[in-house]
Protein backbone atom coordinates (compact mmCIF):
# COMPACT_ATOMS: atom_id res chain seq x y z
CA UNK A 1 131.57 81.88 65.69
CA UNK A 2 129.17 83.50 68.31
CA UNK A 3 130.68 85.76 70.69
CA UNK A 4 130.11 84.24 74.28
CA UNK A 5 130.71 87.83 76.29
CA UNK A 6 127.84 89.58 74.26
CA UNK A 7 125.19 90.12 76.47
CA UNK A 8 121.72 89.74 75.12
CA UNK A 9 119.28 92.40 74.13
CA UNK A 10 116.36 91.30 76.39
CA UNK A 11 118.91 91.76 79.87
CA UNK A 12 121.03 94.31 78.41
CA UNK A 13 117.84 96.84 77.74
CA UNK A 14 116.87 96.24 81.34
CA UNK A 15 120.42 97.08 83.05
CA UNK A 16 120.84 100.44 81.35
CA UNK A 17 122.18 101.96 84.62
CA UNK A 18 120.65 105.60 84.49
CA UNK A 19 117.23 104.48 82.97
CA UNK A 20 117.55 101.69 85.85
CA UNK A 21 117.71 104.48 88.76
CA UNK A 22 115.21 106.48 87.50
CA UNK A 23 112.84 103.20 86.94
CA UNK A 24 113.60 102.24 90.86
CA UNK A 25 112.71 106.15 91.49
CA UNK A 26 109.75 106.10 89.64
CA UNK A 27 108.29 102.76 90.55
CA UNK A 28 109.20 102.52 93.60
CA UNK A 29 107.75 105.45 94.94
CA UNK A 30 104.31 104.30 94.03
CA UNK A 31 105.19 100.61 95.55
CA UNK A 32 105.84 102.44 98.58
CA UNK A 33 103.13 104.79 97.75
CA UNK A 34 100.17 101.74 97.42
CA UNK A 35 102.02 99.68 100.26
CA UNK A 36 101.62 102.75 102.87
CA UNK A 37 97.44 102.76 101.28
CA UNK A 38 97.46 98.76 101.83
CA UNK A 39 98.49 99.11 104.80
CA UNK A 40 95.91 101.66 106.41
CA UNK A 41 92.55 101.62 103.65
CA UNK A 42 90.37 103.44 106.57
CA UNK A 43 93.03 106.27 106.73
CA UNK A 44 93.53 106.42 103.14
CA UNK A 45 89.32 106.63 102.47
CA UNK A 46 89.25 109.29 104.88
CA UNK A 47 92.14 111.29 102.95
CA UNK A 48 89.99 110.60 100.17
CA UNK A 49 86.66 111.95 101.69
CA UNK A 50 88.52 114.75 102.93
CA UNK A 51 89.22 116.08 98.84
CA UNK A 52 84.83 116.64 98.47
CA UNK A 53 85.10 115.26 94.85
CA UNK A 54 83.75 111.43 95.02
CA UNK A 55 80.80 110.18 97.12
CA UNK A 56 79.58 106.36 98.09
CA UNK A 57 79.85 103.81 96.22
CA UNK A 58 83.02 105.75 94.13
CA UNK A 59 85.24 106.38 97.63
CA UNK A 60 84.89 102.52 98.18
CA UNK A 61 85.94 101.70 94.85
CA UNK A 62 89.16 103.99 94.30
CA UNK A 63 90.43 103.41 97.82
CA UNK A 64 90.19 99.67 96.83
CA UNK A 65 91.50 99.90 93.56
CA UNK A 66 94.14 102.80 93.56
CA UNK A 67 96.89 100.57 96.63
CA UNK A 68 96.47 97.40 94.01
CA UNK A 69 97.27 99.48 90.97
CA UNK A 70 99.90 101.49 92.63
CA UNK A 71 101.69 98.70 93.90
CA UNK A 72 101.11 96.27 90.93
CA UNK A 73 102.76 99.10 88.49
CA UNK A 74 105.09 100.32 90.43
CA UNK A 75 106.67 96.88 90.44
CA UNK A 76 106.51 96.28 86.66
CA UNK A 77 108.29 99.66 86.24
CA UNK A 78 111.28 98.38 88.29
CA UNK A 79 110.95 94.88 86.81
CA UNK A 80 110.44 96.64 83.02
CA UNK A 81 107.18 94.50 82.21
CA UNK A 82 104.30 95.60 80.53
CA UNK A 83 106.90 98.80 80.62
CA UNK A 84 105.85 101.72 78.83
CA UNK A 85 101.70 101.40 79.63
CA UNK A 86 102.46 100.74 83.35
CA UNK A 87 104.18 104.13 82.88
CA UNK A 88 101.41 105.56 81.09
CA UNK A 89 99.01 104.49 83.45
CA UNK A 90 101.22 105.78 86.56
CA UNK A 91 101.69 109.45 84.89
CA UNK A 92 97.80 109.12 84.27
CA UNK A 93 97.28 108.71 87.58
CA UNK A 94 99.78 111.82 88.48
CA UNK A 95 98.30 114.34 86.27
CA UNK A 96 94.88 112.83 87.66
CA UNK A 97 95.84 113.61 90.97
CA UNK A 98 97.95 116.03 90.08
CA UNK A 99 94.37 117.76 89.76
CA UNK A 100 92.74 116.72 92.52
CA UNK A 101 95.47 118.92 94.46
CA UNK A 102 94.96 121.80 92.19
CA UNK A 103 91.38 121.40 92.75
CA UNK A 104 91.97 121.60 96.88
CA UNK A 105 93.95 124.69 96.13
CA UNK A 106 91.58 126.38 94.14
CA UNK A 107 88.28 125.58 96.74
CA UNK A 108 90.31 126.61 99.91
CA UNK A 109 90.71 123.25 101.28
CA UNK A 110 93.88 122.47 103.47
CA UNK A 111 93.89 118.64 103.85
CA UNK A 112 96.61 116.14 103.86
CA UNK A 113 97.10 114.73 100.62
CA UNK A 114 97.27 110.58 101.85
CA UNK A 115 100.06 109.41 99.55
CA UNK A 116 103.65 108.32 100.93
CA UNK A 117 102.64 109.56 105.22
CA UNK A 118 104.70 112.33 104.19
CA UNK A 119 103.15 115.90 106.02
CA UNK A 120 103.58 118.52 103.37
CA UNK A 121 101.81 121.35 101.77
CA UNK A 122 99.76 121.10 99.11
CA UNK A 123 102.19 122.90 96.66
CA UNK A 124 104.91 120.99 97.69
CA UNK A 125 103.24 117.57 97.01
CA UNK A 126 102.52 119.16 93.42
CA UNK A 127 106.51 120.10 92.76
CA UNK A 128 107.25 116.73 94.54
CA UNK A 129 104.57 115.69 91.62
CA UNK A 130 105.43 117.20 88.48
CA UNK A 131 109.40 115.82 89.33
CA UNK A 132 107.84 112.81 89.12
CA UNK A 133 106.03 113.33 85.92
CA UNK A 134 109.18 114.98 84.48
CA UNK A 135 110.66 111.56 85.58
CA UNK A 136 108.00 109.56 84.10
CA UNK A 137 108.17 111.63 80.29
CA UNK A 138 111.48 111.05 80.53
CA UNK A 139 111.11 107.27 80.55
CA UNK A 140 108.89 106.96 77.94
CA UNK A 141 111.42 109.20 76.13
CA UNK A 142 113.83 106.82 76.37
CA UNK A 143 111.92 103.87 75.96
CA UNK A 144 110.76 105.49 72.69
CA UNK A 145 114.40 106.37 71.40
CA UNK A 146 115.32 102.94 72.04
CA UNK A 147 112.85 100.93 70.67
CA UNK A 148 111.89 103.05 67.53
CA UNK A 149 114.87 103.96 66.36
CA UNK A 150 114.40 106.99 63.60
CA UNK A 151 117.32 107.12 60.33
C-alpha cells in the first residue's frame, strides 16, 4: 500500500526551508539586480563606461546581455531550474565583477558600481559581494550533498 502523506522527491527537494531562503536571497538579488539594469540601460552603460575596461561594440553588448541574464537566472535559482549552472553562472558573474571592483580599486577610480541603485563604497559592494558568493558556494554545497550522496 502506498503511503498517501509522503510527499514526493521532485517538491520536497525544492521546499527545503533554509536552502529555500538562501535561494530567494541569492536569486533574488540579481532579479532585482537585472530588473533595476532593465529598467534604466543608458544609466547602467554609463556605470559601465565609467569602469575604463570595455570599449564600443563590447559596452553595447554586456549592458544588453548582463539585465537578461541576471534576471533570467536569478529566477531559475528561486524556481530551482536548470539549478546548479544558473548558480554557476551567477557566482561567475560575481567573481567576474567581483574583479572589475578590485580593478577600480587598484587604478584609483571612485565610481558607482551600477548594480542594485544602492550608493556604497567600493569595498563595501565587494563584502556585500563575497556574502553573496559565500551564499552561492554554499548552495552548490548543498545541492552537491544532496544529489551525490557519498557511503
Amino acid at each position: 500500500m502506498q503511503n498517501v502523506n509522503k510527499i514526493p522527491d521532485w517538491i520536497r527537494s525544492r521546499i527545503d526551508p533554509v536552502e529555500s531562503f538562501f535561494r530567494i536571497v541569492f536569486g533574488g538579488v540579481f532579479f532585482t539586480a537585472g530588473a533595476i539594469k532593465m529598467s534604466d540601460l543608458l544609466a547602467f552603460e554609463s556605470a559601465l563606461r565609467n569602469y575604463r575596461l570595455l570599449s564600443d561594440p563590447f559596452i553595447a553588448w554586456v549592458t544588453m546581455g548582463v539585465p537578461s541574464l541576471e534576471l533570467i537566472a536569478g529566477m531559475a535559482v528561486i524556481l530551482r531550474v536548470l539549478y546548479p549552472g544558473c548558480v554557476i553562472l551567477l557566482c561567475g558573474a560575481l567573481i567576474i565583477f567581483m574583479g572589475a571592483l578590485i580593478s577600480l580599486l587598484v587604478r584609483g577610480i571612485d565610481t558607482e558600481c551600477g548594480c542594485l541603485g544602492i550608493i556604497t563604497t567600493i569595498q563595501i559592494q565587494l563584502i556585500f559581494d563575497l556574502a553573496l558568493l559565500a551564499i552561492g558556494a554554499g548552495l552548490l554545497w548543498s545541492w552537491r550533498k544532496t544529489h551525490f550522496k557519498v557511503a
